[in-house]
N, C-alpha and C. Protein backbone atom coordinates (compact mmCIF):
# COMPACT_ATOMS: atom_id res chain seq x y z
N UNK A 1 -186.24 -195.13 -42.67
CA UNK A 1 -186.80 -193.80 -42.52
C UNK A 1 -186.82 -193.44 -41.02
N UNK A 2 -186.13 -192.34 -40.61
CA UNK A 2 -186.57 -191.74 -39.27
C UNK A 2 -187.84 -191.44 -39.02
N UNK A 3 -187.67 -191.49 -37.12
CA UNK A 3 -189.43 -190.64 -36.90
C UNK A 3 -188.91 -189.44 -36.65
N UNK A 4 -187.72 -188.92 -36.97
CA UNK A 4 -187.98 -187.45 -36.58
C UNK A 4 -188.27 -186.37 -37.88
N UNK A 5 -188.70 -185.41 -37.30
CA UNK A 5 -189.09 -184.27 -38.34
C UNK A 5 -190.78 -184.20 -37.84
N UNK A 6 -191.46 -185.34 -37.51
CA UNK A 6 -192.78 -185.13 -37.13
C UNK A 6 -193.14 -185.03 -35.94
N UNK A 7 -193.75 -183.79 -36.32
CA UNK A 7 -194.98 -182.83 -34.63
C UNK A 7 -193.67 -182.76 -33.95
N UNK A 8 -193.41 -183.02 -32.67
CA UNK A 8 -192.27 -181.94 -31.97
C UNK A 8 -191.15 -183.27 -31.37
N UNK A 9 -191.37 -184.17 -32.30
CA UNK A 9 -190.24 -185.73 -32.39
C UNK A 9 -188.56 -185.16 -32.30
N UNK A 10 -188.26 -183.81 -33.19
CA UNK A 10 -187.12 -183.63 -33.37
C UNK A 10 -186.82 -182.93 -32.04
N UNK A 11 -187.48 -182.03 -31.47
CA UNK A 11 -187.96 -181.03 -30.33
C UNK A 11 -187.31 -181.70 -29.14
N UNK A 12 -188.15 -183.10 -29.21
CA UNK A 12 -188.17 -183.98 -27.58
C UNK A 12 -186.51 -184.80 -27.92
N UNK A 13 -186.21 -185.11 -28.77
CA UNK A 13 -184.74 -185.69 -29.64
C UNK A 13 -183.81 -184.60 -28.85
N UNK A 14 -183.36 -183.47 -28.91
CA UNK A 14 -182.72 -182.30 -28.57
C UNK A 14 -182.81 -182.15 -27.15
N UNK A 15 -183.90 -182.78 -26.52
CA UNK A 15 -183.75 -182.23 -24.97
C UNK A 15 -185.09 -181.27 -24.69
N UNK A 16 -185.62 -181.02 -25.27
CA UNK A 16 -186.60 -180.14 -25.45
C UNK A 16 -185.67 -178.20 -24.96
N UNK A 17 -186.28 -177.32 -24.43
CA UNK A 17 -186.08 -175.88 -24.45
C UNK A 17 -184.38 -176.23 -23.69
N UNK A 18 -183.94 -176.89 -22.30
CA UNK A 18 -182.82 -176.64 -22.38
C UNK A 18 -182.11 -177.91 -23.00
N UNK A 19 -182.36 -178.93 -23.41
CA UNK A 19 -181.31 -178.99 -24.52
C UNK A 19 -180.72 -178.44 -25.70
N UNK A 20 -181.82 -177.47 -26.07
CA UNK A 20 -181.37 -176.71 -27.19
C UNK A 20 -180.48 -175.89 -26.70
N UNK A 21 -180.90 -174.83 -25.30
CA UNK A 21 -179.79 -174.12 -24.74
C UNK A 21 -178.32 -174.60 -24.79
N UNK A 22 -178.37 -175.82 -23.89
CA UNK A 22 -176.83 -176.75 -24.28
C UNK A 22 -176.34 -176.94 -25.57
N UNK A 23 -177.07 -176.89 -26.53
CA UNK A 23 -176.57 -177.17 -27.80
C UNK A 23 -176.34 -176.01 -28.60
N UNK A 24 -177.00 -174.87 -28.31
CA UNK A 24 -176.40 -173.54 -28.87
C UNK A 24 -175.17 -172.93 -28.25
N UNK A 25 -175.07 -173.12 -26.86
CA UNK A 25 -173.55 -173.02 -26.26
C UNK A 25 -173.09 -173.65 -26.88
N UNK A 26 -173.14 -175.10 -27.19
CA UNK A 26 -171.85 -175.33 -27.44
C UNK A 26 -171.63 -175.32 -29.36
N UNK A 27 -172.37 -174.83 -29.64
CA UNK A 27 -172.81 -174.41 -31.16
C UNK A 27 -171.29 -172.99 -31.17
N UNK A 28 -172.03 -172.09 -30.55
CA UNK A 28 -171.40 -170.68 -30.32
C UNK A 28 -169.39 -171.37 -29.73
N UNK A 29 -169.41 -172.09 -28.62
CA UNK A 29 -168.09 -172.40 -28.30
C UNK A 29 -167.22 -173.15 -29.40
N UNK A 30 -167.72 -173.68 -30.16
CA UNK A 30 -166.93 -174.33 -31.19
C UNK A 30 -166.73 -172.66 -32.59
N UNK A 31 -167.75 -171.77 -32.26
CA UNK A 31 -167.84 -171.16 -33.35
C UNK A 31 -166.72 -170.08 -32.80
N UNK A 32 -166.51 -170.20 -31.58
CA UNK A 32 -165.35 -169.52 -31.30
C UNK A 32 -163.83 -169.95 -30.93
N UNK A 33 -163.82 -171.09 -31.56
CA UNK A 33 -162.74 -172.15 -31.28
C UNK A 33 -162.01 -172.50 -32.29
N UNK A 34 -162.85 -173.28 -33.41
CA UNK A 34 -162.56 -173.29 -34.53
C UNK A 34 -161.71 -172.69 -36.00
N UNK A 35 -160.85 -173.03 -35.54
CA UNK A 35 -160.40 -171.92 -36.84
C UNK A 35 -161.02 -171.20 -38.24
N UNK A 36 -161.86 -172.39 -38.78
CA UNK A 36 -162.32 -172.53 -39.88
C UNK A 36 -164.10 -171.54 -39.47
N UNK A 37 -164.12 -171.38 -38.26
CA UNK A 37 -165.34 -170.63 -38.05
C UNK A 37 -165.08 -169.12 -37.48
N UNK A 38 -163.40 -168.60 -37.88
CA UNK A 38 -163.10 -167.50 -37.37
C UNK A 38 -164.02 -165.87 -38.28
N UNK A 39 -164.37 -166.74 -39.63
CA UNK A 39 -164.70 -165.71 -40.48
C UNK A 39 -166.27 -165.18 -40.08
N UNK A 40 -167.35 -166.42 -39.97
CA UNK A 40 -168.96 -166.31 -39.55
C UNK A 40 -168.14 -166.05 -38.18
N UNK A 41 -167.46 -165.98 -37.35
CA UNK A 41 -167.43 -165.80 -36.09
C UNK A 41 -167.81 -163.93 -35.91
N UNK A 42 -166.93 -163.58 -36.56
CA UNK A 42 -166.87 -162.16 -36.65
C UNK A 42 -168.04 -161.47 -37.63
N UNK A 43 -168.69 -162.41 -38.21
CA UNK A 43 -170.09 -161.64 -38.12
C UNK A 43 -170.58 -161.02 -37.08
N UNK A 44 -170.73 -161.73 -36.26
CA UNK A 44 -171.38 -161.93 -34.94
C UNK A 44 -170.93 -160.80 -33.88
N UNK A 45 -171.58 -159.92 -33.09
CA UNK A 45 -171.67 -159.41 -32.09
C UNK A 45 -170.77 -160.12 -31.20
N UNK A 46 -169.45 -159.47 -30.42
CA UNK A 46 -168.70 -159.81 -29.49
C UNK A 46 -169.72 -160.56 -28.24
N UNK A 47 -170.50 -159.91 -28.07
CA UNK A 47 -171.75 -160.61 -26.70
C UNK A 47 -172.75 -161.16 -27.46
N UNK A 48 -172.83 -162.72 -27.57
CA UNK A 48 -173.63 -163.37 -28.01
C UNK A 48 -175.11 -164.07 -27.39
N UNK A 49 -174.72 -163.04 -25.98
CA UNK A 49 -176.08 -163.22 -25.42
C UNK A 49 -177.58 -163.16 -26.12
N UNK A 50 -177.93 -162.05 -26.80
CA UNK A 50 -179.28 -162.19 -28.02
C UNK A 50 -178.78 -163.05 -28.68
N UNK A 51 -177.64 -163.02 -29.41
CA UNK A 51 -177.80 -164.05 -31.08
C UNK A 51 -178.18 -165.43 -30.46
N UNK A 52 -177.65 -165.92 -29.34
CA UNK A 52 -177.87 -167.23 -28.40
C UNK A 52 -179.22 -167.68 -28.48
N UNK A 53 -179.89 -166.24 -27.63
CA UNK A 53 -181.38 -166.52 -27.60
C UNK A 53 -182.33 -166.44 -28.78
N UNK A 54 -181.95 -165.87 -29.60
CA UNK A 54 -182.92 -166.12 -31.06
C UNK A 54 -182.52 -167.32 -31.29
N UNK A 55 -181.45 -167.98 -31.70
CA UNK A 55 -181.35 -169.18 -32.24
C UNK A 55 -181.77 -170.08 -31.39
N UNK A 56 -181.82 -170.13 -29.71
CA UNK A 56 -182.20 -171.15 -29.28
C UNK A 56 -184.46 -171.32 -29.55
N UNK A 57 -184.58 -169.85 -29.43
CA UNK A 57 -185.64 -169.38 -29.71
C UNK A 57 -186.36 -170.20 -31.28
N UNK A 58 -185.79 -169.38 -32.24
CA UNK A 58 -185.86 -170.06 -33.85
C UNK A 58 -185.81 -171.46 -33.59
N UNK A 59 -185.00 -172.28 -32.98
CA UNK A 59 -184.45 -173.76 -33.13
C UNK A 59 -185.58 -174.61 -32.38
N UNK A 60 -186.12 -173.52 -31.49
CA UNK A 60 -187.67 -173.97 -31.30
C UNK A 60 -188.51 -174.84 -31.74
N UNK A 61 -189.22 -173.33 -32.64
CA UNK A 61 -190.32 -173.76 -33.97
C UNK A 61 -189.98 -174.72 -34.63
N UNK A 62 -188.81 -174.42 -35.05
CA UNK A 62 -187.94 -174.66 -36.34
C UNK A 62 -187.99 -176.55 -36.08
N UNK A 63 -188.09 -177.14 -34.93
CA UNK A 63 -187.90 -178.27 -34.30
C UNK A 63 -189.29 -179.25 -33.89
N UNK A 64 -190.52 -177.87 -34.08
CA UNK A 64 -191.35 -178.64 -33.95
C UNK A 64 -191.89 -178.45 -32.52
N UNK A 65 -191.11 -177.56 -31.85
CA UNK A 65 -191.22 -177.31 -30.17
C UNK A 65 -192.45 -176.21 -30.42
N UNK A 66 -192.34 -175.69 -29.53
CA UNK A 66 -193.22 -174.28 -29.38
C UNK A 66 -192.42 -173.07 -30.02
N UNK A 67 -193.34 -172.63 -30.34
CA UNK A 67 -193.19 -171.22 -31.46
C UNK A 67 -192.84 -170.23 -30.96
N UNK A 68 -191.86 -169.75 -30.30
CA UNK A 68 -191.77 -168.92 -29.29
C UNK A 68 -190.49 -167.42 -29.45
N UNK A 69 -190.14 -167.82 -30.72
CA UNK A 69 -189.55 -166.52 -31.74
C UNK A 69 -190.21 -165.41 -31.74
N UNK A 70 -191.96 -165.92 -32.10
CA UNK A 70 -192.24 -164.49 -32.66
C UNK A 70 -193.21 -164.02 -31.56
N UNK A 71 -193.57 -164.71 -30.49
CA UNK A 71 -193.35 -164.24 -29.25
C UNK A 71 -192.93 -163.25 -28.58
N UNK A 72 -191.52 -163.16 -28.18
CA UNK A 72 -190.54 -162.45 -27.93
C UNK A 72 -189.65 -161.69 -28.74
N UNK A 73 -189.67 -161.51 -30.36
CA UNK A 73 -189.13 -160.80 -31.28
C UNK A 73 -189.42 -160.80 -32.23
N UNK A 74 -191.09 -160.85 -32.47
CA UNK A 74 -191.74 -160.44 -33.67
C UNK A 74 -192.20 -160.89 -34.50
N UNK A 75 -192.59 -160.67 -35.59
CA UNK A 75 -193.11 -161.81 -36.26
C UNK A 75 -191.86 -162.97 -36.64
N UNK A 76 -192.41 -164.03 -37.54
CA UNK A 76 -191.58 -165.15 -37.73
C UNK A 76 -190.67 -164.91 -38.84
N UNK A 77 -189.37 -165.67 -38.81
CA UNK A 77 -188.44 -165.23 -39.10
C UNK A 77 -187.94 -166.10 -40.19
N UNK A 78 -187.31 -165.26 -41.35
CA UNK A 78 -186.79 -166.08 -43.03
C UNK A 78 -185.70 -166.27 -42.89
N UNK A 79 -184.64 -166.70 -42.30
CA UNK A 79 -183.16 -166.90 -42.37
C UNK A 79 -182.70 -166.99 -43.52
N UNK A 80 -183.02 -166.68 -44.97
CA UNK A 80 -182.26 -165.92 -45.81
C UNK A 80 -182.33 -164.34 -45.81
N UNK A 81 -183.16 -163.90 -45.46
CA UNK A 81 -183.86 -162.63 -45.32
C UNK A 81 -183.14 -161.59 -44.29
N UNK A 82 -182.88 -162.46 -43.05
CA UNK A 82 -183.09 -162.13 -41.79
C UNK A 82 -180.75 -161.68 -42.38
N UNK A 83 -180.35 -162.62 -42.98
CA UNK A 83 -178.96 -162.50 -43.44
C UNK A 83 -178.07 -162.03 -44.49
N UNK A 84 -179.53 -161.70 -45.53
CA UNK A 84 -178.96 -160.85 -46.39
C UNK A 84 -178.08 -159.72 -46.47
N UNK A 85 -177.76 -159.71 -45.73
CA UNK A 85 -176.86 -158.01 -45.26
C UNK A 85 -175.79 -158.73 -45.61
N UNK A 86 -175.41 -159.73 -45.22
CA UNK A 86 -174.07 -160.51 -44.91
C UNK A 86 -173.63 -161.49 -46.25
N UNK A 87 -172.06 -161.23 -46.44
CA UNK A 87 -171.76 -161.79 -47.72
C UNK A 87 -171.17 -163.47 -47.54
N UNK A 88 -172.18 -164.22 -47.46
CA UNK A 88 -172.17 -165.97 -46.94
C UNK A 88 -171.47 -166.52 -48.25
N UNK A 89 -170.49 -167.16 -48.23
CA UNK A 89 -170.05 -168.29 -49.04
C UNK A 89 -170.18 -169.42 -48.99
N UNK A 90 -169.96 -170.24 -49.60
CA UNK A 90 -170.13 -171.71 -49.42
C UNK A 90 -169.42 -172.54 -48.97
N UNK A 91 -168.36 -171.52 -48.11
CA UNK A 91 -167.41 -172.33 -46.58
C UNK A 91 -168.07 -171.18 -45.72
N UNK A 92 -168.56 -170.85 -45.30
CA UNK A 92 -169.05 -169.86 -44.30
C UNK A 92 -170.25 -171.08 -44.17
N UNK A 93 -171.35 -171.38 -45.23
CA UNK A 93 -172.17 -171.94 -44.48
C UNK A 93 -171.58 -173.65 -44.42
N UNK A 94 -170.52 -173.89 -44.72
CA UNK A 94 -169.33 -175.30 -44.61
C UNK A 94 -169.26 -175.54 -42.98
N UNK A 95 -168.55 -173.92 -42.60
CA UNK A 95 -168.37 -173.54 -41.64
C UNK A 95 -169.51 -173.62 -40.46
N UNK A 96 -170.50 -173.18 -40.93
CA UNK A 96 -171.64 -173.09 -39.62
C UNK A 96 -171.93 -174.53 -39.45
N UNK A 97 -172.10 -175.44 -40.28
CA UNK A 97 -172.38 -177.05 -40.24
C UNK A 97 -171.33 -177.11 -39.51
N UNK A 98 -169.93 -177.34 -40.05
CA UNK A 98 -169.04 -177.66 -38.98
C UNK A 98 -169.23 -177.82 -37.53
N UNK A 99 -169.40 -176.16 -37.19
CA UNK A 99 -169.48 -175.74 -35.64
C UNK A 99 -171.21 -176.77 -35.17
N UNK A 100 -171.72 -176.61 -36.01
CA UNK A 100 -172.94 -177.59 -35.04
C UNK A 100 -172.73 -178.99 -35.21
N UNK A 101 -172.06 -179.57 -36.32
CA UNK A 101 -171.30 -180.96 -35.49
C UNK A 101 -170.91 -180.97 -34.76
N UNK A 102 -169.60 -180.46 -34.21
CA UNK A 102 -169.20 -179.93 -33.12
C UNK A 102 -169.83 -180.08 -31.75
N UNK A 103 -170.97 -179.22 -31.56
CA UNK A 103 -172.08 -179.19 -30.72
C UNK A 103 -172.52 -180.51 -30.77
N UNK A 104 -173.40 -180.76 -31.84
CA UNK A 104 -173.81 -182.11 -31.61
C UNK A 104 -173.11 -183.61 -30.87
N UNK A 105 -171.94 -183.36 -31.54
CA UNK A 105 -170.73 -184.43 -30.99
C UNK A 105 -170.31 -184.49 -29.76
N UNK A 106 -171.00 -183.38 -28.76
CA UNK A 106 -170.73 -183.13 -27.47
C UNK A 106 -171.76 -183.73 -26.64
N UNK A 107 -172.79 -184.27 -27.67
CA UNK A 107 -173.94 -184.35 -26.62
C UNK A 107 -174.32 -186.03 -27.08
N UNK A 108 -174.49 -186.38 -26.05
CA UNK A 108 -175.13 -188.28 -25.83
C UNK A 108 -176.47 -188.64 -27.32
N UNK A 109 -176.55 -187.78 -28.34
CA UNK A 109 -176.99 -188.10 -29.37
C UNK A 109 -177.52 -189.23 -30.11
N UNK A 110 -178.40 -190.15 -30.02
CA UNK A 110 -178.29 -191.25 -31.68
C UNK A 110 -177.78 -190.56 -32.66
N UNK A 111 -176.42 -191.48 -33.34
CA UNK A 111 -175.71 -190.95 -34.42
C UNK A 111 -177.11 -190.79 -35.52
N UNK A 112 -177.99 -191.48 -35.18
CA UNK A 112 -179.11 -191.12 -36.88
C UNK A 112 -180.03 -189.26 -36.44
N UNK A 113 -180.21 -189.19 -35.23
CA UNK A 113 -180.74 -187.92 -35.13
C UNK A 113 -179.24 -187.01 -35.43
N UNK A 114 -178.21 -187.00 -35.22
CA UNK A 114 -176.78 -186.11 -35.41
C UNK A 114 -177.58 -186.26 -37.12
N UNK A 115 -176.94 -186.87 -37.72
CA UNK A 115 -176.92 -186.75 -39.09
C UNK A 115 -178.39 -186.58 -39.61
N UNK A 116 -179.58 -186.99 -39.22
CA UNK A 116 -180.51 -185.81 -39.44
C UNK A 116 -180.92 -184.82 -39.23
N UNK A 117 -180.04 -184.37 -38.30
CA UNK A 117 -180.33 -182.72 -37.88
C UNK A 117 -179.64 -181.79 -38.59
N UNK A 118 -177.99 -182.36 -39.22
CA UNK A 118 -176.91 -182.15 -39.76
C UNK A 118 -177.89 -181.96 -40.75
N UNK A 119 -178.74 -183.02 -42.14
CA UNK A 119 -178.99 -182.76 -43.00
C UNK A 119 -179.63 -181.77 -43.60
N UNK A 120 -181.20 -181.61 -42.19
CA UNK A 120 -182.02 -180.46 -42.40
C UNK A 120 -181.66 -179.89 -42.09
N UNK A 121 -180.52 -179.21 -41.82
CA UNK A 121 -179.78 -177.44 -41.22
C UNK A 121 -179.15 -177.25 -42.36
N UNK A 122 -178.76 -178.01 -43.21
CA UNK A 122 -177.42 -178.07 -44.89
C UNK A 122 -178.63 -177.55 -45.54
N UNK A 123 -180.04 -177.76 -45.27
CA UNK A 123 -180.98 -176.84 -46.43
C UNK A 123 -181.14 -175.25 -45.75
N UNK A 124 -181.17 -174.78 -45.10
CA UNK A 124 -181.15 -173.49 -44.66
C UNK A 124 -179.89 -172.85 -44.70
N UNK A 125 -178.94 -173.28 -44.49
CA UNK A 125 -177.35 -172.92 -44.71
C UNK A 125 -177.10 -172.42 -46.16
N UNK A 126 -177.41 -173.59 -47.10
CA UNK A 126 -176.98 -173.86 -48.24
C UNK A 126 -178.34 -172.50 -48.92
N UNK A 127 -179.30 -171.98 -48.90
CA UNK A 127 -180.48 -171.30 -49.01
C UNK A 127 -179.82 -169.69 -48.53
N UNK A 128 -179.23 -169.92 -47.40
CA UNK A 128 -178.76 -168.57 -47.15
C UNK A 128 -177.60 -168.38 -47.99
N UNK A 129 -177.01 -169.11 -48.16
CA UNK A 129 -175.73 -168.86 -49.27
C UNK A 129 -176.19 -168.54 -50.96
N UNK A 130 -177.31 -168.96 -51.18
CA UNK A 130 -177.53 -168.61 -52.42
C UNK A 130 -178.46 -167.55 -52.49
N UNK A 131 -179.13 -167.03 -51.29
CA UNK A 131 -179.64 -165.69 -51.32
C UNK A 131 -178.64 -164.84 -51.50
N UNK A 132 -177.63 -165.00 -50.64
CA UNK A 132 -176.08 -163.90 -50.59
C UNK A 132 -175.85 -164.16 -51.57
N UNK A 133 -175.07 -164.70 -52.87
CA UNK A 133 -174.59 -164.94 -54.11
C UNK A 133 -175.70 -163.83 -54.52
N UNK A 134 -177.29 -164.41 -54.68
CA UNK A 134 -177.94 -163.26 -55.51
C UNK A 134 -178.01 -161.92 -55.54
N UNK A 135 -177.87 -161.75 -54.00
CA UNK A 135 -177.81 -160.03 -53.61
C UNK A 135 -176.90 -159.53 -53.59
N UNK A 136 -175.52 -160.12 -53.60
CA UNK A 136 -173.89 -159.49 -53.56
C UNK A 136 -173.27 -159.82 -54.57
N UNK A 137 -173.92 -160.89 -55.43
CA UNK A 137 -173.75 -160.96 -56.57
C UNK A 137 -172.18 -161.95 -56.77
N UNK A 138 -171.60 -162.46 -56.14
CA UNK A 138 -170.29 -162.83 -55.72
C UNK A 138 -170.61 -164.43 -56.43
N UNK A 139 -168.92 -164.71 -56.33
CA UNK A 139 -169.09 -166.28 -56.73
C UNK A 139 -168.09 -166.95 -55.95
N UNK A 140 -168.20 -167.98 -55.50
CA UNK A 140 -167.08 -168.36 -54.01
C UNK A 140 -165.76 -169.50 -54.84
């Protein structure tokens, strides 16, 4: 059993506020590299300056760090909710795992925090994909 996931274990694992920075660059550089991430790429706003900072923001809380999303942009945030607009498949969110291996694989990591960070991000991925199925009604 890992110690991460408890109080801000995963938080201090990451680098704390700028390791996450480093790890959403290079989150975003693989998401623009990648072939297989050309489709979620073009979701995305050509200037990824905000989307950067919410996610490094979200990846926060989300980590156990300081709460600092709804801070600076409001209340706290549902990442199925927040993506419903958008028609996610189940290589789109294939795809977003991809690109944060990627990231991860760039950075001096324990392979057991990579693959537990990998795991708990496959439940929010996989969550946003089946909100999109319900609201667009689609089947991948």
């Amino acid at each position: 059993m890992s110690d991460y996931g408890f109080e801000d274990t995963t938080y201090k694992a990451v680098g704390g506020y700028d390791g996450l920075v480093k790890l959403v660059d290079d989150f975003y550089e693989a998401m623009d590299t990648l072939p297989e991430a050309k489709r979620i790429r073009d979701m995305h706003p050509s200037d990824l300056e905000v989307t950067k900072d919410k996610l490094v923001y979200f990846l926060s809380g989300w980590m156990g760090g300081p709460r600092i999303y709804p801070e600076k942009y409001g209340r706290g945030l549902s990442l199925p909710m927040a993506h419903q607009h958008l028609k996610i498949t189940a290589e789109d969110a294939k795809a977003w795992l991809t690109c944060m291996k990627a990231a991860l694989d760039k950075h001096d990591f324990p392979d057991d925090f990579k693959a537990y960070l990998l795991e708990q991000l496959a439940f929010p991925a996989n969550r946003i994909h089946q909100v999109s199925q319900m609201k667009h009604g689609h089947a991948d």
